[in-house]
C-alpha atoms as a PDB file:
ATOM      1  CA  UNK A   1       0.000   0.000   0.000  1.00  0.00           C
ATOM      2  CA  UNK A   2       3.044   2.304   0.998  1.00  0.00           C
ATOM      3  CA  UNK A   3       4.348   2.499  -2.861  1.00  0.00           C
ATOM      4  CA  UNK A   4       0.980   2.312  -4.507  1.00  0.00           C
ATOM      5  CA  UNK A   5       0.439   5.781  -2.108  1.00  0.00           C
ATOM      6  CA  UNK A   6       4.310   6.812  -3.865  1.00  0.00           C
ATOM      7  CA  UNK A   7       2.880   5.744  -7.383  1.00  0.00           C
ATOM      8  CA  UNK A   8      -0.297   7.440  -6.858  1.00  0.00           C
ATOM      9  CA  UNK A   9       1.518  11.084  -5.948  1.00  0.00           C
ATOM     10  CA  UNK A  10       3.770  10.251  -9.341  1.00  0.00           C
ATOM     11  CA  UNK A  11       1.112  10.030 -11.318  1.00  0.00           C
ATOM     12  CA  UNK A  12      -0.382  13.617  -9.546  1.00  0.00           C
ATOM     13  CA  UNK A  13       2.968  15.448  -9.941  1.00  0.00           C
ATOM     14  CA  UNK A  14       3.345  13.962 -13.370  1.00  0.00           C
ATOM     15  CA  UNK A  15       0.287  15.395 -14.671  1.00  0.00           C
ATOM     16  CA  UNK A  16       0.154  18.732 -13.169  1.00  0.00           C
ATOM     17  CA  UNK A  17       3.627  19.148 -14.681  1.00  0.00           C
ATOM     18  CA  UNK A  18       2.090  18.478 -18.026  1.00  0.00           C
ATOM     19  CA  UNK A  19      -0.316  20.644 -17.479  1.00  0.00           C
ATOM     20  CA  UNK A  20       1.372  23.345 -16.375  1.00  0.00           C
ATOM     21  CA  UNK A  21       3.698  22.627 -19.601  1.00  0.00           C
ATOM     22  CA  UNK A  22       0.865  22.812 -21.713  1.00  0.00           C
ATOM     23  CA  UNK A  23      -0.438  26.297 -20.263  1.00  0.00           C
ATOM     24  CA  UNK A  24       3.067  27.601 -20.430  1.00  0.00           C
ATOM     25  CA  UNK A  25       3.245  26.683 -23.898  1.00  0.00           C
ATOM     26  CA  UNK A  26      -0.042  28.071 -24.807  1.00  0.00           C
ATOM     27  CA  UNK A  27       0.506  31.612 -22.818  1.00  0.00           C
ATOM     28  CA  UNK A  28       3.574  31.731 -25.106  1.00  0.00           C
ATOM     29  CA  UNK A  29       2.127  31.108 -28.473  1.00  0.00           C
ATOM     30  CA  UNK A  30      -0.807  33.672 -27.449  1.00  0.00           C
ATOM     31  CA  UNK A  31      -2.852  30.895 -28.056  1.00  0.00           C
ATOM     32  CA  UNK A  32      -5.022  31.139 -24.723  1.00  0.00           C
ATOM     33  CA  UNK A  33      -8.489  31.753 -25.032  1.00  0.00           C
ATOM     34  CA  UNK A  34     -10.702  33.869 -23.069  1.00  0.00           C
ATOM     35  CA  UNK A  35     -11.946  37.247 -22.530  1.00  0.00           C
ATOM     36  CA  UNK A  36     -10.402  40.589 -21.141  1.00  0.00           C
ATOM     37  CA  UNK A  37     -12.782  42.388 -18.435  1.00  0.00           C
ATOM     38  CA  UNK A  38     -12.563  44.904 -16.141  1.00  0.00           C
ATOM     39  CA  UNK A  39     -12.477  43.740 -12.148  1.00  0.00           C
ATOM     40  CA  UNK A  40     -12.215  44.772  -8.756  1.00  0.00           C
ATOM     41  CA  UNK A  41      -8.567  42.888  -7.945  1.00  0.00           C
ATOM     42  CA  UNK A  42      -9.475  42.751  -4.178  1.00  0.00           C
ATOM     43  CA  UNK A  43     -12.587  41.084  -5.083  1.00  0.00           C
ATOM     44  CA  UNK A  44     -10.951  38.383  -7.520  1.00  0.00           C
ATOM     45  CA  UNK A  45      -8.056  37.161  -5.176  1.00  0.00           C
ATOM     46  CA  UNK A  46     -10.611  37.184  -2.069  1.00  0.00           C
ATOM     47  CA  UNK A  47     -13.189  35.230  -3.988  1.00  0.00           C
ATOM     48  CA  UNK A  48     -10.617  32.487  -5.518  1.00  0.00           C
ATOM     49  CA  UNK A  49      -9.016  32.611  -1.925  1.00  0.00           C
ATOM     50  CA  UNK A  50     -12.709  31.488  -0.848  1.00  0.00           C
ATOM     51  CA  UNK A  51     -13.322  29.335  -3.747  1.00  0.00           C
ATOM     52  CA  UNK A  52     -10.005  27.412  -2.685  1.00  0.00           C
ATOM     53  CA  UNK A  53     -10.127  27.769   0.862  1.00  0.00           C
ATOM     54  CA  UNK A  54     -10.533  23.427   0.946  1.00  0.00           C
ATOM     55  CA  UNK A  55      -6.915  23.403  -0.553  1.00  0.00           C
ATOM     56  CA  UNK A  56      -5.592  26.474   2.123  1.00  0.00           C
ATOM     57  CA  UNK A  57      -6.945  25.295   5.060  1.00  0.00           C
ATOM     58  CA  UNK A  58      -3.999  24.183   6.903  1.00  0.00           C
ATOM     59  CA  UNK A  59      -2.817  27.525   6.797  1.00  0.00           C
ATOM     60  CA  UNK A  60      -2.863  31.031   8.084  1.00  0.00           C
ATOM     61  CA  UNK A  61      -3.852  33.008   4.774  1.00  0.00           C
ATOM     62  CA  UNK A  62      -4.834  36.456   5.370  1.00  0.00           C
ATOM     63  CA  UNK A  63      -5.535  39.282   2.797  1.00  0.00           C
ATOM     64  CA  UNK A  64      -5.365  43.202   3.718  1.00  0.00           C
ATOM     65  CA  UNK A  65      -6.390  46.349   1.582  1.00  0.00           C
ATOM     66  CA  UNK A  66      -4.683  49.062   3.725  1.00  0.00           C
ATOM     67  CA  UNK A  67      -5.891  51.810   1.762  1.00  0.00           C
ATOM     68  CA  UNK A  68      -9.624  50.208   1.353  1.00  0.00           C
ATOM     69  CA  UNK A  69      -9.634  51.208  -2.188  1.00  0.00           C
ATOM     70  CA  UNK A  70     -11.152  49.345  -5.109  1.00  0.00           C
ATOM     71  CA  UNK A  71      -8.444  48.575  -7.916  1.00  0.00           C
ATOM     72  CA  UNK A  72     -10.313  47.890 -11.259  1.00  0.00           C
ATOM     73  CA  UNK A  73      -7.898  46.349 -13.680  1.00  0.00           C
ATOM     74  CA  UNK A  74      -8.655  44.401 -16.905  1.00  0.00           C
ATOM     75  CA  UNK A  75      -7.440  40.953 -16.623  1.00  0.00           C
ATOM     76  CA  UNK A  76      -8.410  37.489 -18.079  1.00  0.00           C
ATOM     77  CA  UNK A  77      -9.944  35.291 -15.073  1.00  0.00           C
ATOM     78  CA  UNK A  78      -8.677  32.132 -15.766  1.00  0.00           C
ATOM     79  CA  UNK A  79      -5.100  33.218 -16.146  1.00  0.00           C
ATOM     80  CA  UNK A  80      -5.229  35.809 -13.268  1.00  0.00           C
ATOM     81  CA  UNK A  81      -6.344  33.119 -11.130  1.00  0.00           C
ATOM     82  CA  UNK A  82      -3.481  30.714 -11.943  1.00  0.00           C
ATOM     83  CA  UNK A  83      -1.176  33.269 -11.247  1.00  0.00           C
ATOM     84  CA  UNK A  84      -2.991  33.343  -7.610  1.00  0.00           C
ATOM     85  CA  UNK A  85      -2.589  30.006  -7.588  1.00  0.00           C
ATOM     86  CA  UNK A  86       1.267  29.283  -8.090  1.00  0.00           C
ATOM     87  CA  UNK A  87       1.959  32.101  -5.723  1.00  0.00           C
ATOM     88  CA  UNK A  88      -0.052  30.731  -2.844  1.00  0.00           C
ATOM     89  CA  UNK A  89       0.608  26.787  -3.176  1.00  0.00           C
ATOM     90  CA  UNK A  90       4.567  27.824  -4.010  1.00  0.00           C
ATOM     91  CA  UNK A  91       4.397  29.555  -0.183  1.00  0.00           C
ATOM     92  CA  UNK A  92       2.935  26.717   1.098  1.00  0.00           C
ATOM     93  CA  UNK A  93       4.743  24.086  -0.608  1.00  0.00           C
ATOM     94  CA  UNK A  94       8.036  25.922   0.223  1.00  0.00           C
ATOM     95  CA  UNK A  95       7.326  25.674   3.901  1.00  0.00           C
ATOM     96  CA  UNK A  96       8.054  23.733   6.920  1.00  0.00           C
ATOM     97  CA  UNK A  97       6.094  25.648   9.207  1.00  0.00           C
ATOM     98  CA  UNK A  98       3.243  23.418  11.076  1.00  0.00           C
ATOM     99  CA  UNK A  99       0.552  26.599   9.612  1.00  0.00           C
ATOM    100  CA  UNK A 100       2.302  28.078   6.644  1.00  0.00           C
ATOM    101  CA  UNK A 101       1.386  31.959   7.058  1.00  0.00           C
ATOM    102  CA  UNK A 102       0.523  33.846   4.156  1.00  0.00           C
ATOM    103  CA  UNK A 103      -0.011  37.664   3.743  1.00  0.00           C
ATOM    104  CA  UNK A 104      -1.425  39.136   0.347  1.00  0.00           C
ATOM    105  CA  UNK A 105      -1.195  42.655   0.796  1.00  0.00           C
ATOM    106  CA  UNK A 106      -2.715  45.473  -1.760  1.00  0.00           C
ATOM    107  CA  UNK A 107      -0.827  48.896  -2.189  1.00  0.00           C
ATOM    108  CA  UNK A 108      -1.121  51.142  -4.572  1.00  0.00           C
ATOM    109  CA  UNK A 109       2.318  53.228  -5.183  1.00  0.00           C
ATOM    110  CA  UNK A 110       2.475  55.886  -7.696  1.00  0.00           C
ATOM    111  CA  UNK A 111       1.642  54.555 -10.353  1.00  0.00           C
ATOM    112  CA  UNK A 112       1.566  50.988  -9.767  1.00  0.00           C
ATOM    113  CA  UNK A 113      -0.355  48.512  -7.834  1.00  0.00           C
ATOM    114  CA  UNK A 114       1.928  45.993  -6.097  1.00  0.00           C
ATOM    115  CA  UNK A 115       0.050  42.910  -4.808  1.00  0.00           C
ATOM    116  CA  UNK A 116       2.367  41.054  -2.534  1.00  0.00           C
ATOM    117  CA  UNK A 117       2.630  37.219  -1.358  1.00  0.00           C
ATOM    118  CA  UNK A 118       4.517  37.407   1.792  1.00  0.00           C
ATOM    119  CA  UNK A 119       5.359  33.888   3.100  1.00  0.00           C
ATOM    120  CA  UNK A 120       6.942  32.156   6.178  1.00  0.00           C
ATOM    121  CA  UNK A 121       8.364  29.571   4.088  1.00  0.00           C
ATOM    122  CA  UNK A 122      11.931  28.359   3.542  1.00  0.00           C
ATOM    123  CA  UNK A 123      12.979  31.446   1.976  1.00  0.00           C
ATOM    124  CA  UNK A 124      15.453  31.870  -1.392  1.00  0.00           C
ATOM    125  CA  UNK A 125      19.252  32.120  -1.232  1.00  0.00           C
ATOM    126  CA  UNK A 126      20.336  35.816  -2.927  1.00  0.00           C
ATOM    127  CA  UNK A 127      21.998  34.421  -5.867  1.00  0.00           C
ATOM    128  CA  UNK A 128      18.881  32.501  -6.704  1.00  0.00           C
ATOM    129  CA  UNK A 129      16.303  35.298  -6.778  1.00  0.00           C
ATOM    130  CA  UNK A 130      17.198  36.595 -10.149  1.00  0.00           C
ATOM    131  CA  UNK A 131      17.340  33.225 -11.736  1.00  0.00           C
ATOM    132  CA  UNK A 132      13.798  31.712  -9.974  1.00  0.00           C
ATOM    133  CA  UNK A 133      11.846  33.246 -12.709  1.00  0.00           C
ATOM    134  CA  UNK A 134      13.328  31.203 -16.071  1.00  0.00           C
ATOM    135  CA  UNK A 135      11.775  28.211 -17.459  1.00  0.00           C
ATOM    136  CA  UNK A 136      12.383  24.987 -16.124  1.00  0.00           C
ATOM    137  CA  UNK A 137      15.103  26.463 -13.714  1.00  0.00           C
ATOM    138  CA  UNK A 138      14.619  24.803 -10.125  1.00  0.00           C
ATOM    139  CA  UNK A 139      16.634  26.349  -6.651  1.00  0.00           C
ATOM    140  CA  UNK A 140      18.664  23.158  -5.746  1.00  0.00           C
ATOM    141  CA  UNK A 141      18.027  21.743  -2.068  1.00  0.00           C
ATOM    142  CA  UNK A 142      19.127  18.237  -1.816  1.00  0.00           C
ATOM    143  CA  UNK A 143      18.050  18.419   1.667  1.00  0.00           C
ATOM    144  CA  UNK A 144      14.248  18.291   1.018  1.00  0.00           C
ATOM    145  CA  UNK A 145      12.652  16.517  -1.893  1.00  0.00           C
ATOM    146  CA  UNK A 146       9.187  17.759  -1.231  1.00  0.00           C
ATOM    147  CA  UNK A 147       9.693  20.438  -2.048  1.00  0.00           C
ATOM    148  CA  UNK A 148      10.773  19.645  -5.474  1.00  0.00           C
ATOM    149  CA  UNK A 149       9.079  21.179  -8.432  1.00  0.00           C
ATOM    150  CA  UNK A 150       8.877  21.440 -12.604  1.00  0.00           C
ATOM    151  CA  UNK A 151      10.639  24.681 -12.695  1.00  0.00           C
ATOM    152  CA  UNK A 152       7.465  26.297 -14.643  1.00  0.00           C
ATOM    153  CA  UNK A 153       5.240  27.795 -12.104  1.00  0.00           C
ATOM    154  CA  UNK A 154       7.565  30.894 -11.757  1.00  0.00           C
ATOM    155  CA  UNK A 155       7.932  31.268 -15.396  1.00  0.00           C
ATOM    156  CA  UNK A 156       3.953  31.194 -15.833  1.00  0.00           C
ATOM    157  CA  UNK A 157       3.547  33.297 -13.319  1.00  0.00           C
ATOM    158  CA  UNK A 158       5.814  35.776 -14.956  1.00  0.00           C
ATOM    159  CA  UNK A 159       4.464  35.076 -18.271  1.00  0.00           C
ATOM    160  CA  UNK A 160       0.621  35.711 -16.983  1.00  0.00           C
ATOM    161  CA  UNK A 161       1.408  38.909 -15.068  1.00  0.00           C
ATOM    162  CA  UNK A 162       3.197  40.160 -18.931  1.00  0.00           C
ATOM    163  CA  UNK A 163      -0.108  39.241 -20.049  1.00  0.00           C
ATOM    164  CA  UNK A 164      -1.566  41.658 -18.259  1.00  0.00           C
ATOM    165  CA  UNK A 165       1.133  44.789 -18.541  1.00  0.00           C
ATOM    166  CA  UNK A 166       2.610  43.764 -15.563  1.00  0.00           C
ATOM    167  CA  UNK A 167       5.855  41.747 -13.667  1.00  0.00           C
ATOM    168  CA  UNK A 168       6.661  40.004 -10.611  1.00  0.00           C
ATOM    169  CA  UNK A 169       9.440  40.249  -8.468  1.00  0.00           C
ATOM    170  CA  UNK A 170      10.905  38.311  -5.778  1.00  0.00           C
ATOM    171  CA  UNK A 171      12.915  38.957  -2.821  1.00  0.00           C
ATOM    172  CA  UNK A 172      13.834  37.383   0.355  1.00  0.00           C
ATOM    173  CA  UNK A 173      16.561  37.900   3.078  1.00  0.00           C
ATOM    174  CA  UNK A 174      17.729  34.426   2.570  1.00  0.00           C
ATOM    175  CA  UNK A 175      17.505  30.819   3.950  1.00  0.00           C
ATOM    176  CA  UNK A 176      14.653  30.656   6.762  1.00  0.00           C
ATOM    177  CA  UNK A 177      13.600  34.255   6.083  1.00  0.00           C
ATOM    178  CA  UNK A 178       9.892  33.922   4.182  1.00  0.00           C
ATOM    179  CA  UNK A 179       9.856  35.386   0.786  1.00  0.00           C
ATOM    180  CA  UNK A 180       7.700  37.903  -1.100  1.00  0.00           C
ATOM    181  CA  UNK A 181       6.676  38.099  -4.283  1.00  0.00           C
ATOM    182  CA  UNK A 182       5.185  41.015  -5.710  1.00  0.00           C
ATOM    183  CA  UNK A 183       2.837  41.737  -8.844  1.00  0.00           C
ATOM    184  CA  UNK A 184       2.985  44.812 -10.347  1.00  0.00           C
ATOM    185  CA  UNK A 185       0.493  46.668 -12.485  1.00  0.00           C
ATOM    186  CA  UNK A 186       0.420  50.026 -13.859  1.00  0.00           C
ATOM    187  CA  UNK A 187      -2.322  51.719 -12.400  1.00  0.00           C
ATOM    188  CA  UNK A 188      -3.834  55.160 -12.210  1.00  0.00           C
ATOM    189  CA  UNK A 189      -4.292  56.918  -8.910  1.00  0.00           C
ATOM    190  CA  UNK A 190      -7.509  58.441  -8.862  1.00  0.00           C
ATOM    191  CA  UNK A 191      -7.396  62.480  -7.862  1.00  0.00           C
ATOM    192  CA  UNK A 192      -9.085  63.119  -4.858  1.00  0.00           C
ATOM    193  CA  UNK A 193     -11.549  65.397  -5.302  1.00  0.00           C
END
């Protein structure tokens, strides 16, 4: 029973690879389909957040809107939401905390709207944080095959947030120290009237 459970989690990792593989390659050729609409940001991760809680529930995932504004932005759903996704299971998945935390904070600076994953996960070694974000390229730690991915997530992430006029960024202050990841969109302050 022990290596038809081992099997059974190849077989899961196997095909979410491919599938990941096949969005990748799809996002790349522009050959996605789907429609661009206009959407309240806070509302979209809070809903999918809700949608998902099933597959978050062993963790401490908590979303603030500082400011309390709305921040309409025209995204595709679907794509938007994958983006969510690979940010939140990669903090979870790159954790060995007993209740992964997760912060996803919204703050709109001049012209930009960064939307940041903060994590109390493993964290990312310096040299590694410019590099995390190429295809198929995977930070090496011998020391702990679960958490052992395709190297794509990152680059569809990346891919999905150029999509939508945006980028991602990374940072971290090393090994043990969380990470953050931060989309960024252009976005228009409204004047204050």
């Amino acid at each position: 029973i022990k290596y038809l459970h081992f099997m059974l989690k190849d077989v899961e990792r196997l095909a979410d690879n491919t599938k990941r593989i096949l969005d990748l390659a799809r996002i790349e050729s522009k050959t996605f389909e789907g429609e661009f609409i206009e959407e309240n940001l806070v509302d979209v991760v809070t809903e999918f957040c809700d949608k998902n809680s099933h597959l978050f529930r062993n963790c401490d995932l908590t979303i603030h809107n500082p400011s309390g504004q709305r921040f309409p932005y025209i995204i595709n759903r679907p794509l938007f939401e994958m983006l969510i996704m690979n940010l939140i299971t990669n903090a979870i998945k790159y954790n060995r905390s007993d209740i992964p935390k997760i912060y996803v904070t919204f703050l709109p600076q001049k012209r930009k709207l960064h939307i940041s994953f903060e994590d109390s996960g493993i964290g990312i070694d310096k040299r590694d944080l410019k590099r995390i974000f190429k295809k198929f390229y995977q930070v090496g730690r011998s020391d702990d095959m679960t958490a052992r991915g395709s190297g794509i997530g990152l680059s569809l992430v990346q891919n999905i947030a150029k999509i939508h006029k945006g980028k991602v960024t990374a940072r971290s202050k090393g090994i043990s120290e969380g990470s953050v990841f931060t989309i960024q969109l252009p976005f228009k302050r409204k004047r204050e009237t």
